[in-house]
PDB file of N, CA and C in Angstrom:
ATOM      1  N   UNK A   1      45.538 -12.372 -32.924  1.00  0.00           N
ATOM      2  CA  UNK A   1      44.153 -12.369 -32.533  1.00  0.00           C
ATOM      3  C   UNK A   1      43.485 -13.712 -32.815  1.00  0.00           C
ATOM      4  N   UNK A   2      43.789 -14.118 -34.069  1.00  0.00           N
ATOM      5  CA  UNK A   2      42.722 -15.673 -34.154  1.00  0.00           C
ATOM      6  C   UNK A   2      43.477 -16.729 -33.048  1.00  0.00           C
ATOM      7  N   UNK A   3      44.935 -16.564 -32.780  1.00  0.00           N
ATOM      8  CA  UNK A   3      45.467 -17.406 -31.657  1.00  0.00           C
ATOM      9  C   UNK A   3      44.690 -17.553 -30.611  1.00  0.00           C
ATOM     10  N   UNK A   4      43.796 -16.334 -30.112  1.00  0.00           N
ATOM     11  CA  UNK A   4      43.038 -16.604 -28.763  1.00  0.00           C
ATOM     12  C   UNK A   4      42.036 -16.767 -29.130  1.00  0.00           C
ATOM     13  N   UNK A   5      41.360 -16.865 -30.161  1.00  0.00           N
ATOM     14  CA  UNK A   5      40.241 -17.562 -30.799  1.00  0.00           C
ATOM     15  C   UNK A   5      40.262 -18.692 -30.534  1.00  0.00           C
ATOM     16  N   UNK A   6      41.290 -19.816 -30.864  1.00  0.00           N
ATOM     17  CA  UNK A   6      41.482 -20.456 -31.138  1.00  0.00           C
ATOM     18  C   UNK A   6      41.850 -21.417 -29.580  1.00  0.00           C
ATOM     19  N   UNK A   7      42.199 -20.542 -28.739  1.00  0.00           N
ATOM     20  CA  UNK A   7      42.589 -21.501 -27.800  1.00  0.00           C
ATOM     21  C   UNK A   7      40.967 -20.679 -26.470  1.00  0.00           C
ATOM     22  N   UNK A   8      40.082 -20.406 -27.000  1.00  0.00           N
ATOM     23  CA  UNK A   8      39.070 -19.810 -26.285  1.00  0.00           C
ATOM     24  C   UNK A   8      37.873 -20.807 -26.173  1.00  0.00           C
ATOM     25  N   UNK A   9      37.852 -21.401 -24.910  1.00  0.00           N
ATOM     26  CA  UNK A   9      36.618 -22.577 -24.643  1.00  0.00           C
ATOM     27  C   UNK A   9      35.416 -22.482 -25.124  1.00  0.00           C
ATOM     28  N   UNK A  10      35.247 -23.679 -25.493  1.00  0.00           N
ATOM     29  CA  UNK A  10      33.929 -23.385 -26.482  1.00  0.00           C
ATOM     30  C   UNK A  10      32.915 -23.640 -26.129  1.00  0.00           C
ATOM     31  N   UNK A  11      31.413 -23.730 -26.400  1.00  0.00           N
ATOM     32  CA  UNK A  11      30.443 -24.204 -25.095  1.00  0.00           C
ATOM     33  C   UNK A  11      30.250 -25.428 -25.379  1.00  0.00           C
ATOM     34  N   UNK A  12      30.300 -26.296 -24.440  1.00  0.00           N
ATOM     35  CA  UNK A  12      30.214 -27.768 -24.744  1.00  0.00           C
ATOM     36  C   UNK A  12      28.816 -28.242 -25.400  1.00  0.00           C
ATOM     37  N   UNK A  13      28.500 -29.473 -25.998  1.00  0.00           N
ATOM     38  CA  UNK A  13      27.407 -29.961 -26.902  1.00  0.00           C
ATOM     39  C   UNK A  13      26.111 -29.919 -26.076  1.00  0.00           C
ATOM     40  N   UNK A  14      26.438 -30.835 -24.603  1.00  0.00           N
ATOM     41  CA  UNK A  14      25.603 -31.056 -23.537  1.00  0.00           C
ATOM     42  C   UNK A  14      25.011 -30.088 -23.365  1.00  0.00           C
ATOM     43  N   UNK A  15      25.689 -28.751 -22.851  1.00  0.00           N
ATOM     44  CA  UNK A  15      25.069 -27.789 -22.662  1.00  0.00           C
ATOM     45  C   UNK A  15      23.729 -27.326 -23.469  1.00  0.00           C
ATOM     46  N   UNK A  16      24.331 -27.282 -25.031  1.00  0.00           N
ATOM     47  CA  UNK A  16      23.343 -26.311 -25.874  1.00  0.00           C
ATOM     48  C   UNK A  16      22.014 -27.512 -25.575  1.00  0.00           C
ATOM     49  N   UNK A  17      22.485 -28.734 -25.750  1.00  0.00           N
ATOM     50  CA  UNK A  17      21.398 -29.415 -25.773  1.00  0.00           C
ATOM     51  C   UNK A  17      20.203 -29.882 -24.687  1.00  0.00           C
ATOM     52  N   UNK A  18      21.110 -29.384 -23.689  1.00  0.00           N
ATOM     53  CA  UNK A  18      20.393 -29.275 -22.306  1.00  0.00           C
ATOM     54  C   UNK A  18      19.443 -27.709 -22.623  1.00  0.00           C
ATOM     55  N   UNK A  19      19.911 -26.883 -22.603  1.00  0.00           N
ATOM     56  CA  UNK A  19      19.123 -25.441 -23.289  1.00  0.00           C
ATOM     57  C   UNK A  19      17.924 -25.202 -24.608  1.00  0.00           C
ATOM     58  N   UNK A  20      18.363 -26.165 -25.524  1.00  0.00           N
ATOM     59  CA  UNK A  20      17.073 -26.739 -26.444  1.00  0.00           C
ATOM     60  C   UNK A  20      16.180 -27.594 -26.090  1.00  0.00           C
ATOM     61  N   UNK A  21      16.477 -28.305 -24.980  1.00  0.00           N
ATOM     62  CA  UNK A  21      15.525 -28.927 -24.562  1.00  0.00           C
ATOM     63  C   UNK A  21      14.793 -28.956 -23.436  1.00  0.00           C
ATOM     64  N   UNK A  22      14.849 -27.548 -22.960  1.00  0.00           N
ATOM     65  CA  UNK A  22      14.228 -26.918 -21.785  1.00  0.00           C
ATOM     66  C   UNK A  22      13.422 -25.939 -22.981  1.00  0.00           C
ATOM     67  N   UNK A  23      13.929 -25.457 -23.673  1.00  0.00           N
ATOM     68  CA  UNK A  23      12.997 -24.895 -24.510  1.00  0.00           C
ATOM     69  C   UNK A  23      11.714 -25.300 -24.935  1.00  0.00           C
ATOM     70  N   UNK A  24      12.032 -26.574 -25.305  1.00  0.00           N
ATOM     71  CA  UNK A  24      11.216 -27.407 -26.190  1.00  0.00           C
ATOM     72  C   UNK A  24      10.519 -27.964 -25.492  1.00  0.00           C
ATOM     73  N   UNK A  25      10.846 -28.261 -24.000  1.00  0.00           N
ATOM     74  CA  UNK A  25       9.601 -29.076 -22.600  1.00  0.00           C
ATOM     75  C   UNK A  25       8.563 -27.690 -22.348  1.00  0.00           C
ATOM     76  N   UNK A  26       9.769 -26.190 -22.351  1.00  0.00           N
ATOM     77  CA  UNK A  26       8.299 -25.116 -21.413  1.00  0.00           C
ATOM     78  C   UNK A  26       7.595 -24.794 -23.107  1.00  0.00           C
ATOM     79  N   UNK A  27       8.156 -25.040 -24.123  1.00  0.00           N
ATOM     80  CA  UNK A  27       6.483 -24.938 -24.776  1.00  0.00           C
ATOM     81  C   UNK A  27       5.951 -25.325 -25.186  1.00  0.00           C
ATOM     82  N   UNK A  28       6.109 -26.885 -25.352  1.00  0.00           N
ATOM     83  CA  UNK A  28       5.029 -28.300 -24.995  1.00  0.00           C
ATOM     84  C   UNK A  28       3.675 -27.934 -23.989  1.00  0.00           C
ATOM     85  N   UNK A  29       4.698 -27.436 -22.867  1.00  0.00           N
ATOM     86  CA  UNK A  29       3.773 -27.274 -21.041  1.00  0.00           C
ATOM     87  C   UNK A  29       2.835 -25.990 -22.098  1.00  0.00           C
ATOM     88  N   UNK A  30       3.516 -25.295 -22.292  1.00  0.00           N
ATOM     89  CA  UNK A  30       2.002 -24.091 -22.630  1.00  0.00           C
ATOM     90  C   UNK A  30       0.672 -24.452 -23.255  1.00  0.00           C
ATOM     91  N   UNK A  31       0.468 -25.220 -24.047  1.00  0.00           N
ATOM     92  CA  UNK A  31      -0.711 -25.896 -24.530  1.00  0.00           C
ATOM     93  C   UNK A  31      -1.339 -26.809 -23.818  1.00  0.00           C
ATOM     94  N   UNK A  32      -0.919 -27.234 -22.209  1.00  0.00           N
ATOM     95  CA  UNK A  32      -1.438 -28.278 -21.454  1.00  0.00           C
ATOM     96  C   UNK A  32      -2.162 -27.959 -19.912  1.00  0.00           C
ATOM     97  N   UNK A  33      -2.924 -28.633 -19.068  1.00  0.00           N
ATOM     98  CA  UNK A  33      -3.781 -28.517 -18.225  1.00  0.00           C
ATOM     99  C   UNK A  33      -2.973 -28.591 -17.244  1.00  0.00           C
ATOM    100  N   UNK A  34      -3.215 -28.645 -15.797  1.00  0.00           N
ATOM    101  CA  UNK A  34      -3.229 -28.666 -14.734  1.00  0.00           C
ATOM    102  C   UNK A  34      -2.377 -30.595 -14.736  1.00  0.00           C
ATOM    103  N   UNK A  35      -2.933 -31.188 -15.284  1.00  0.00           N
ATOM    104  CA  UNK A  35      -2.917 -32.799 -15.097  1.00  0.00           C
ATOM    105  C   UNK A  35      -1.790 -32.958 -16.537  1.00  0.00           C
ATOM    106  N   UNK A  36      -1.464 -31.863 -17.096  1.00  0.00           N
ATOM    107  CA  UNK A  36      -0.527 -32.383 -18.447  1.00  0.00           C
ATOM    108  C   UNK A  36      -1.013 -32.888 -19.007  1.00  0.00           C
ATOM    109  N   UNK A  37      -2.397 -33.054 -19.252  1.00  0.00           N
ATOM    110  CA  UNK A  37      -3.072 -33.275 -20.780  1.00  0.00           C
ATOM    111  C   UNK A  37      -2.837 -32.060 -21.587  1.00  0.00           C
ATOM    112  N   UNK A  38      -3.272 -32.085 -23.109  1.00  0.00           N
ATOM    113  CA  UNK A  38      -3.167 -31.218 -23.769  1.00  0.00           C
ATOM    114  C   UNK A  38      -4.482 -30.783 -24.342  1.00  0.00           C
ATOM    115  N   UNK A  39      -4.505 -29.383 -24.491  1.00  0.00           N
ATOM    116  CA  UNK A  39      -5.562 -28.439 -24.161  1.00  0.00           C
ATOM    117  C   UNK A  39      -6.335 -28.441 -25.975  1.00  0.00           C
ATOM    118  N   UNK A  40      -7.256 -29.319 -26.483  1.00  0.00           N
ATOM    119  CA  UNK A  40      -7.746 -29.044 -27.346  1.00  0.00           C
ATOM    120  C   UNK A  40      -7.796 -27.462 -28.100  1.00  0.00           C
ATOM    121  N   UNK A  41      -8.129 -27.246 -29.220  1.00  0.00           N
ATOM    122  CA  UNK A  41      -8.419 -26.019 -29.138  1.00  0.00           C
ATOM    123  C   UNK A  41      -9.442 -25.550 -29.397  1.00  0.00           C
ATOM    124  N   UNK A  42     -10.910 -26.976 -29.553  1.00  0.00           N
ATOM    125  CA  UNK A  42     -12.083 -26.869 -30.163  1.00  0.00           C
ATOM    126  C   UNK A  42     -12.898 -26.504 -29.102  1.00  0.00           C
ATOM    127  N   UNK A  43     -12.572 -26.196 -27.723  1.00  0.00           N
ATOM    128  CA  UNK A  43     -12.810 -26.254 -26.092  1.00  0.00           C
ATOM    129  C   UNK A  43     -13.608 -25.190 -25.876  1.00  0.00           C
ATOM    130  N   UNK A  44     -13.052 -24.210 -26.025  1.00  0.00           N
ATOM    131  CA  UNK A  44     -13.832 -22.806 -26.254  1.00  0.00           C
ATOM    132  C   UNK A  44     -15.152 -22.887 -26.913  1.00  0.00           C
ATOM    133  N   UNK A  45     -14.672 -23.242 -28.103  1.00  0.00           N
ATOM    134  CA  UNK A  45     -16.623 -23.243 -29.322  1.00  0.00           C
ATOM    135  C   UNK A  45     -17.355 -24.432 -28.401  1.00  0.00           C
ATOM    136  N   UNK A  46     -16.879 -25.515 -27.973  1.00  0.00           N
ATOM    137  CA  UNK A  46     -17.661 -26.465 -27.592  1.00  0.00           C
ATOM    138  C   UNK A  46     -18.417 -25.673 -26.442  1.00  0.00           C
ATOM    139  N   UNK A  47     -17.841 -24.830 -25.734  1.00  0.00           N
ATOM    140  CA  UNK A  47     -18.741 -24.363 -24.184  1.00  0.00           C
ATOM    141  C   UNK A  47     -19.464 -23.410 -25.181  1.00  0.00           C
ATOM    142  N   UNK A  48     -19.256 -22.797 -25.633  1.00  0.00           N
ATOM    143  CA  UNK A  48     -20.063 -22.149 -26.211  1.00  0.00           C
ATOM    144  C   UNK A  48     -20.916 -22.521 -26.885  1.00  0.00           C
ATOM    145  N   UNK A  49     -21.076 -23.605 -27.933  1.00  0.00           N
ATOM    146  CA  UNK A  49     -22.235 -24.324 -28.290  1.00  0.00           C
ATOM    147  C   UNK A  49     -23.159 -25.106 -27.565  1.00  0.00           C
ATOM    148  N   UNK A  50     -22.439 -25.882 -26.223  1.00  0.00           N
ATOM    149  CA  UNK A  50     -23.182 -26.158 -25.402  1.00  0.00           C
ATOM    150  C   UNK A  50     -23.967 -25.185 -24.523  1.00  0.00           C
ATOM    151  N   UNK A  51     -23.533 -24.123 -24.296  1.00  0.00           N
ATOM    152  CA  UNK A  51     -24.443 -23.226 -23.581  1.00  0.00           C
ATOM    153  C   UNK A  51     -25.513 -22.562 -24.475  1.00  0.00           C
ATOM    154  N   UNK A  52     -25.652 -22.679 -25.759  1.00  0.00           N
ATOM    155  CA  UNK A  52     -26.360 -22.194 -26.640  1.00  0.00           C
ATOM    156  C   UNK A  52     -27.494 -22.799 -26.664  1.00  0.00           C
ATOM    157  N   UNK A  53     -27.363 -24.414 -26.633  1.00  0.00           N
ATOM    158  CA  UNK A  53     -28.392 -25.335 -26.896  1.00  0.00           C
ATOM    159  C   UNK A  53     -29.079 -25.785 -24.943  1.00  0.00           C
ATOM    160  N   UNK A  54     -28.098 -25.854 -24.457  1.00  0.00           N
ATOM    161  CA  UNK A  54     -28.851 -25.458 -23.105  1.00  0.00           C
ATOM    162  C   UNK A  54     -29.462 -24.655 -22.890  1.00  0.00           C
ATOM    163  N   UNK A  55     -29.255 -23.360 -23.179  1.00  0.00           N
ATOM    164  CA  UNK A  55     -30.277 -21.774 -23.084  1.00  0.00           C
ATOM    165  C   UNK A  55     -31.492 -22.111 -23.445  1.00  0.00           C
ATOM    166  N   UNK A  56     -31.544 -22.897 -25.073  1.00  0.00           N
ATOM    167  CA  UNK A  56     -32.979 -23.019 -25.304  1.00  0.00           C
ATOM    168  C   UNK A  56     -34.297 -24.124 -24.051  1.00  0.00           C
ATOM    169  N   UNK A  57     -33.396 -24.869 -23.178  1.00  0.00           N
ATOM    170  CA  UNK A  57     -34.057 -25.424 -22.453  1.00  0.00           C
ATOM    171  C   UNK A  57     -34.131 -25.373 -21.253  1.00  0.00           C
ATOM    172  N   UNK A  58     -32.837 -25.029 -20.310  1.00  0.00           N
ATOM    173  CA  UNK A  58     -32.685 -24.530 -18.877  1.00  0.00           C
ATOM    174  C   UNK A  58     -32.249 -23.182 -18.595  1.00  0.00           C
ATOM    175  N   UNK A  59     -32.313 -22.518 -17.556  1.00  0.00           N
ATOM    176  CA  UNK A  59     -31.694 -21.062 -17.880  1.00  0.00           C
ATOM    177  C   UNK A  59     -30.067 -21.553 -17.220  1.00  0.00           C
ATOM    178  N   UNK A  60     -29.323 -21.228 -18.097  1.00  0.00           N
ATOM    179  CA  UNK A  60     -27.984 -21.308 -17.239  1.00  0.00           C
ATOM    180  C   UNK A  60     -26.845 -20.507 -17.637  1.00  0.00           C
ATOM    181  N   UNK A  61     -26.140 -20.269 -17.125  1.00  0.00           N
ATOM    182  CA  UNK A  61     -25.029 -19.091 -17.456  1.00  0.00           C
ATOM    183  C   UNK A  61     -23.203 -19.655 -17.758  1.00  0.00           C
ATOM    184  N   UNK A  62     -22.433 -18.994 -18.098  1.00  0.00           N
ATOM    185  CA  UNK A  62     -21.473 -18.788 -18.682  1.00  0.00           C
ATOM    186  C   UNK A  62     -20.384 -20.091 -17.701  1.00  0.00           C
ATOM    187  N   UNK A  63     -20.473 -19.916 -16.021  1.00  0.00           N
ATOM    188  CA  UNK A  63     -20.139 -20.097 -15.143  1.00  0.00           C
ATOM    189  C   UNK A  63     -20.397 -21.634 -14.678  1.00  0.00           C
ATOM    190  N   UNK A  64     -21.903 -21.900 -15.249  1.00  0.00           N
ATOM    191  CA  UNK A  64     -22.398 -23.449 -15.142  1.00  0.00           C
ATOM    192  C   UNK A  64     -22.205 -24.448 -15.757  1.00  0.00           C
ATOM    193  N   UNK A  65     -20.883 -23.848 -17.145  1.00  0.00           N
ATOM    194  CA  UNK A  65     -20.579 -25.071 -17.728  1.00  0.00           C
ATOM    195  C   UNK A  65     -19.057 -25.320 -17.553  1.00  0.00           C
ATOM    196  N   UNK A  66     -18.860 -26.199 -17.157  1.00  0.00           N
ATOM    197  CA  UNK A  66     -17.155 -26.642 -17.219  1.00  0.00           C
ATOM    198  C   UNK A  66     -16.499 -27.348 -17.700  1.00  0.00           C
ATOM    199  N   UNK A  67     -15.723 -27.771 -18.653  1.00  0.00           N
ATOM    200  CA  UNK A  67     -15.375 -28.889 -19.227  1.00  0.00           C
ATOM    201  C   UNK A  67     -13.644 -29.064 -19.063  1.00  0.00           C
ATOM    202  N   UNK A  68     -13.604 -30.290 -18.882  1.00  0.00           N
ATOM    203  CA  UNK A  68     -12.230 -30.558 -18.300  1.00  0.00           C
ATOM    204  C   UNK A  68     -11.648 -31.982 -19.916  1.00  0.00           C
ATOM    205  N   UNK A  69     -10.751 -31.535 -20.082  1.00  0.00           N
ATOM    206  CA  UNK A  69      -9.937 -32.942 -20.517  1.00  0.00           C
ATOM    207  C   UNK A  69      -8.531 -33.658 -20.054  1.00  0.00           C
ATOM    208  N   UNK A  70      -8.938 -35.387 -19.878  1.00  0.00           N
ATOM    209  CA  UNK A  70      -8.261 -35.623 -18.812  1.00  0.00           C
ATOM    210  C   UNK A  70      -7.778 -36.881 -19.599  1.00  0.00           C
ATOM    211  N   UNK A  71      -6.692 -37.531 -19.521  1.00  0.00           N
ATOM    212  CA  UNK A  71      -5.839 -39.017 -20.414  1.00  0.00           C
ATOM    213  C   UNK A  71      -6.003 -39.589 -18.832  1.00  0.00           C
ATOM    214  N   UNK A  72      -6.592 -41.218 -19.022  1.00  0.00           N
ATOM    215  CA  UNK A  72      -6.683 -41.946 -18.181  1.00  0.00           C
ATOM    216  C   UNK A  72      -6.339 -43.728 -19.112  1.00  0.00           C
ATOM    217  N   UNK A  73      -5.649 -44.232 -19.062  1.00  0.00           N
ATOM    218  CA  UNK A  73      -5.024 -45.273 -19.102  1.00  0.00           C
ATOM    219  C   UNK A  73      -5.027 -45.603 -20.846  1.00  0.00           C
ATOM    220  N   UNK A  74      -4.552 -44.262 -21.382  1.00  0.00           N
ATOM    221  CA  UNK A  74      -4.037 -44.541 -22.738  1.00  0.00           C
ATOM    222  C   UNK A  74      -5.399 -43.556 -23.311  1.00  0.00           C
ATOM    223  N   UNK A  75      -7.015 -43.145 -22.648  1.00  0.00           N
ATOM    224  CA  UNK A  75      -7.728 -42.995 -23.199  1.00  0.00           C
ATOM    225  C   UNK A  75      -7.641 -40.873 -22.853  1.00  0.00           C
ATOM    226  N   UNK A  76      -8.136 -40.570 -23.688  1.00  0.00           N
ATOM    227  CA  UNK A  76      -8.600 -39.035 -23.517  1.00  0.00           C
ATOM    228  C   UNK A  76     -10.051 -39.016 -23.470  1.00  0.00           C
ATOM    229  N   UNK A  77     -10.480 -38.258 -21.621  1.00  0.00           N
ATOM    230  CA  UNK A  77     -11.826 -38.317 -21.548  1.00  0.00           C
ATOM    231  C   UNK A  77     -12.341 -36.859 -21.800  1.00  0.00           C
ATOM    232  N   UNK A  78     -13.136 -36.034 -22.203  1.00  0.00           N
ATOM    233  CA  UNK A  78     -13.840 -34.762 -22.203  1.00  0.00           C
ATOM    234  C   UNK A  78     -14.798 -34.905 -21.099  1.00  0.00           C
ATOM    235  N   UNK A  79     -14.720 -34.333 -20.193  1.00  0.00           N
ATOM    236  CA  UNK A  79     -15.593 -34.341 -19.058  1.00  0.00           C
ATOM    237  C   UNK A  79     -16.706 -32.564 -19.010  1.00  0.00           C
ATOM    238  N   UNK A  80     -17.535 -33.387 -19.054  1.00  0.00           N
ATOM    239  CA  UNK A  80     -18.360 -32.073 -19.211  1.00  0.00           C
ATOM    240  C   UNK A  80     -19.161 -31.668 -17.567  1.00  0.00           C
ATOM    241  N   UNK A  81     -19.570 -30.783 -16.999  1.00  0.00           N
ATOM    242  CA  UNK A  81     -19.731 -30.611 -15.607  1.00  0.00           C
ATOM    243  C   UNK A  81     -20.894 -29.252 -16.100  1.00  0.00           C
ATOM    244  N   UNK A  82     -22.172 -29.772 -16.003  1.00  0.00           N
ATOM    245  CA  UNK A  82     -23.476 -28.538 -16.047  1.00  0.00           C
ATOM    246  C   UNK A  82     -23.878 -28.362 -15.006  1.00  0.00           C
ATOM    247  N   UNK A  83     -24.393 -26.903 -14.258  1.00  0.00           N
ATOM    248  CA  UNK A  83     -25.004 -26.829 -12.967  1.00  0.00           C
ATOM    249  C   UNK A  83     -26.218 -26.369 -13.731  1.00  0.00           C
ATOM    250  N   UNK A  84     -27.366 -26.704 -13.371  1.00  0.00           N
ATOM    251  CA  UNK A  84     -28.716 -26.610 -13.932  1.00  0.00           C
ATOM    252  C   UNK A  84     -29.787 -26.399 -12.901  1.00  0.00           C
ATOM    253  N   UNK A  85     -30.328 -24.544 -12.419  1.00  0.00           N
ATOM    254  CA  UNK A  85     -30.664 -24.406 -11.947  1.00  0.00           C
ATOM    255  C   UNK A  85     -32.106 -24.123 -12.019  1.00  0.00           C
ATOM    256  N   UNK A  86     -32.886 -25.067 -11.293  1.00  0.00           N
ATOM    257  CA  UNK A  86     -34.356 -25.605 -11.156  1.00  0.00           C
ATOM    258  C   UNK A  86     -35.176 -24.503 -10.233  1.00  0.00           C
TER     259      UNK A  86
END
């Protein structure tokens, strides 16, 4: 029995390492945007604090605030997008 152990192909190095590192790219990708930036996690409270302090001055809703983050030539921008209805 260990004879065919022994002469039984083994999985080559490439392989596993091709397989750890598909691992390791799809859950990098889970924390990232549309553009492959990576997704803060302070993003959430920020719309939410911004819509808090807007309330006290324009009426605006849940829907009117958008915030995007985007890497443009080494820099990370926070883009904020308010619809403010008059």
């Amino acid at each position: 029995m260990d004879l065919m152990r022994f002469f039984k192909s083994k999985p080559k190095t490439s392989s596993l390492a091709k397989e750890r590192l598909q691992l390791i790219l799809a859950h990098e990708r889970i924390g990232r945007n549309a553009n492959g930036t990576e997704i803060p996690d302070f993003l959430p409270q920020l719309q939410k604090d911004l819509l808090a302090v807007l309330a006290k001055y324009v009426k605006v809703s849940d829907d009117d605030v958008k915030i995007n983050v985007d890497r443009q030539d080494n820099l990370d921008l926070l883009e904020v997008k308010i619809e403010i209805n008059r």
